[in-house]
C-alpha atoms as a PDB file:
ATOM      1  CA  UNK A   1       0.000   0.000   0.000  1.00  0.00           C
ATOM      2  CA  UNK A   2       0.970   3.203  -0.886  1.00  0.00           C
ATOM      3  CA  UNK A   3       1.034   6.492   1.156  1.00  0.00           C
ATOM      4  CA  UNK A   4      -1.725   8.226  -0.671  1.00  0.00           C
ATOM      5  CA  UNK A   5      -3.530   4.816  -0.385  1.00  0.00           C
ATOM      6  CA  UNK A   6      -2.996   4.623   3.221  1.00  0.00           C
ATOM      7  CA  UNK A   7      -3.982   8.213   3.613  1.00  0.00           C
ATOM      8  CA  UNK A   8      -7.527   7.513   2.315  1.00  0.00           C
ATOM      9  CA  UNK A   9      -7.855   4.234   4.270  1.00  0.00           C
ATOM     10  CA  UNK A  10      -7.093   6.388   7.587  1.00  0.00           C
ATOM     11  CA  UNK A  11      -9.823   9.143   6.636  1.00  0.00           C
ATOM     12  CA  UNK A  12     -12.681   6.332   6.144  1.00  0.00           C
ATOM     13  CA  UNK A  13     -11.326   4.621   9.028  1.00  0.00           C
ATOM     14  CA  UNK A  14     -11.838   8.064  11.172  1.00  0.00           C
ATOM     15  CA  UNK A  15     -14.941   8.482   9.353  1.00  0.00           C
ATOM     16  CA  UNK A  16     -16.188   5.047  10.583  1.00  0.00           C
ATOM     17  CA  UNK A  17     -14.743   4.616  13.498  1.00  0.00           C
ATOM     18  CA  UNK A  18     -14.843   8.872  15.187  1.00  0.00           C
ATOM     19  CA  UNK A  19     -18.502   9.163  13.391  1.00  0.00           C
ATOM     20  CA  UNK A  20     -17.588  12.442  12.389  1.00  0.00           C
ATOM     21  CA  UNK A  21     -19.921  14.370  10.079  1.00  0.00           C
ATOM     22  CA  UNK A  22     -17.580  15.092   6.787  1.00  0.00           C
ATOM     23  CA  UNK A  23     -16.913  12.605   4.114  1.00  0.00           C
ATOM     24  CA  UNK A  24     -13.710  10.787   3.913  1.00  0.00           C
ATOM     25  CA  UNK A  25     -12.901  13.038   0.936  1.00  0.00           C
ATOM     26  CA  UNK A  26     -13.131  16.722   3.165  1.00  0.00           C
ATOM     27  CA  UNK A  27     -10.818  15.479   5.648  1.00  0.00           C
ATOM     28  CA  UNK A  28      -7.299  17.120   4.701  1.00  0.00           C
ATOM     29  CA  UNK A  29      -4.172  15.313   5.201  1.00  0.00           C
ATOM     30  CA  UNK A  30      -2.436  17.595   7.393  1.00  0.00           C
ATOM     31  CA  UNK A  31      -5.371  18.952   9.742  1.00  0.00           C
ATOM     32  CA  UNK A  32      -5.500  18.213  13.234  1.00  0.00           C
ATOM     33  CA  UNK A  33      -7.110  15.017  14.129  1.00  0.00           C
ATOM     34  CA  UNK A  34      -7.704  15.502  18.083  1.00  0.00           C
ATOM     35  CA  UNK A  35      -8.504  18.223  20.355  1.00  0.00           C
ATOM     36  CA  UNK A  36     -11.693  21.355  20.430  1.00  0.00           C
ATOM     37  CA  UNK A  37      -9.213  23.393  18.255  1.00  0.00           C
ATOM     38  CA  UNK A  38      -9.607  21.063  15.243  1.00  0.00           C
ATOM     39  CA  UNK A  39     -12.313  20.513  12.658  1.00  0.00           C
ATOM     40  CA  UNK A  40     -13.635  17.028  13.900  1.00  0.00           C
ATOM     41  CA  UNK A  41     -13.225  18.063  17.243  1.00  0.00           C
ATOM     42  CA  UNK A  42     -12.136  14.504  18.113  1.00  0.00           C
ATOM     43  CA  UNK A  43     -10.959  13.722  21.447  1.00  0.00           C
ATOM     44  CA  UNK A  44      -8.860  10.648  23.953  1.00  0.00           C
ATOM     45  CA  UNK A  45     -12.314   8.408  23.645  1.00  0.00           C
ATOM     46  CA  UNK A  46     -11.495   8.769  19.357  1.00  0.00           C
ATOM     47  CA  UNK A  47      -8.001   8.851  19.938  1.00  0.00           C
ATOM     48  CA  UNK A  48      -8.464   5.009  21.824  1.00  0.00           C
ATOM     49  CA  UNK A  49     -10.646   3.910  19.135  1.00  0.00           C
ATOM     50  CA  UNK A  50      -8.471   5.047  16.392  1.00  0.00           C
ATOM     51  CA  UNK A  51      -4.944   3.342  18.397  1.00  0.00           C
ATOM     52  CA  UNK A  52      -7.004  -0.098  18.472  1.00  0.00           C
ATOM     53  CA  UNK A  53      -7.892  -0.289  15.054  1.00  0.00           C
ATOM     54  CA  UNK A  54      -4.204   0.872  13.649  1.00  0.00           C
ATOM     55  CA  UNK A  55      -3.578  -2.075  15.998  1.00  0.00           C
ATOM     56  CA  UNK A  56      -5.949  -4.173  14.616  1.00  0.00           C
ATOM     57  CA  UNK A  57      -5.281  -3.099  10.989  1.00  0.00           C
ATOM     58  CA  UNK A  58      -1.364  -2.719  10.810  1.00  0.00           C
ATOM     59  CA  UNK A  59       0.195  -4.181  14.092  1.00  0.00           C
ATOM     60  CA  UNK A  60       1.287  -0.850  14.641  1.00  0.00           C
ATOM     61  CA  UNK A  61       0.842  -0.145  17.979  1.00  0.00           C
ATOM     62  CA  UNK A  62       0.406   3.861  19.338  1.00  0.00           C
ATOM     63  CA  UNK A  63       2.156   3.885  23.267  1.00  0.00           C
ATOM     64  CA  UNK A  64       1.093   6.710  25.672  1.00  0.00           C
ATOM     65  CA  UNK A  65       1.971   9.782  26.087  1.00  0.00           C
ATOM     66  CA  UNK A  66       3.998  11.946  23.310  1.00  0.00           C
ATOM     67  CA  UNK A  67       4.371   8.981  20.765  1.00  0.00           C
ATOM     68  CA  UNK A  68       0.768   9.228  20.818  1.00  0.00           C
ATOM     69  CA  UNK A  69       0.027  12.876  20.260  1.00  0.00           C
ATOM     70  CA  UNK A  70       2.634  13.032  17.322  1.00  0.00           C
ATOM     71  CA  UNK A  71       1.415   9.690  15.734  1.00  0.00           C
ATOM     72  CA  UNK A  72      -2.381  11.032  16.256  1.00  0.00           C
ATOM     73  CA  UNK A  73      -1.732  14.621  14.944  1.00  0.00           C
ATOM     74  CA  UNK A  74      -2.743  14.635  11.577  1.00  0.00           C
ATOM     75  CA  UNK A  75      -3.316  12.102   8.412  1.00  0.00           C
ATOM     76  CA  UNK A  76      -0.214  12.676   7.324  1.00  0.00           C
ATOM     77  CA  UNK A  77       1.759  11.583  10.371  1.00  0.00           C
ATOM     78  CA  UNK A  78      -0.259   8.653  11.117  1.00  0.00           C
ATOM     79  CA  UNK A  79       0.465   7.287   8.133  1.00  0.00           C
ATOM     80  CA  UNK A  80       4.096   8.187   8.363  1.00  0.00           C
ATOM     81  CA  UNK A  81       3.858   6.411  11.703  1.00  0.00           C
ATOM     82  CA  UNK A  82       2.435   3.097  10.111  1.00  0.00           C
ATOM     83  CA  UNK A  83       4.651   2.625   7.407  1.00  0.00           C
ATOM     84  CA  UNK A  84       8.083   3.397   9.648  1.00  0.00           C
ATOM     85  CA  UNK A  85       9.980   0.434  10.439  1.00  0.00           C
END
């Protein structure tokens, strides 16, 4: 799978999992994913959900604390989290 690939698997995967009222499509690859100051408005409850299922999905597993916030920042660094080795 390729980056842009794995970008657009994330946003459904938000979209699914964070029920969040945009389309996979309107979610921009470098917007901020949790916290009241971003768009979705997502927060730890979506963060959890989000962790299990790149778990679940990639073996990839998000740890606590700053790992987490950088990993769960945007899109774009999720993805770049995934596919590091």
């Amino acid at each position: 799978m390729n980056l842009d690939e794995l970008k657009q698997t994330l946003k459904e995967l938000i979209v699914e999992e964070c029920d969040v009222d945009l389309e996979a499509h309107e979610i921009d690859d470098d917007e901020r994913l949790i916290g009241s100051d971003g768009r979705m408005d997502l927060d730890s409850l979506d963060a959890l959900s989000i962790a299990l299922e790149v778990k679940s999905r990639y073996g990839k597993r998000i740890d606590g604390g700053n790992e987490t916030r950088m990993a769960l920042g945007s899109i774009s660094a999720l993805a770049e989290f995934i596919l590091a080795e």
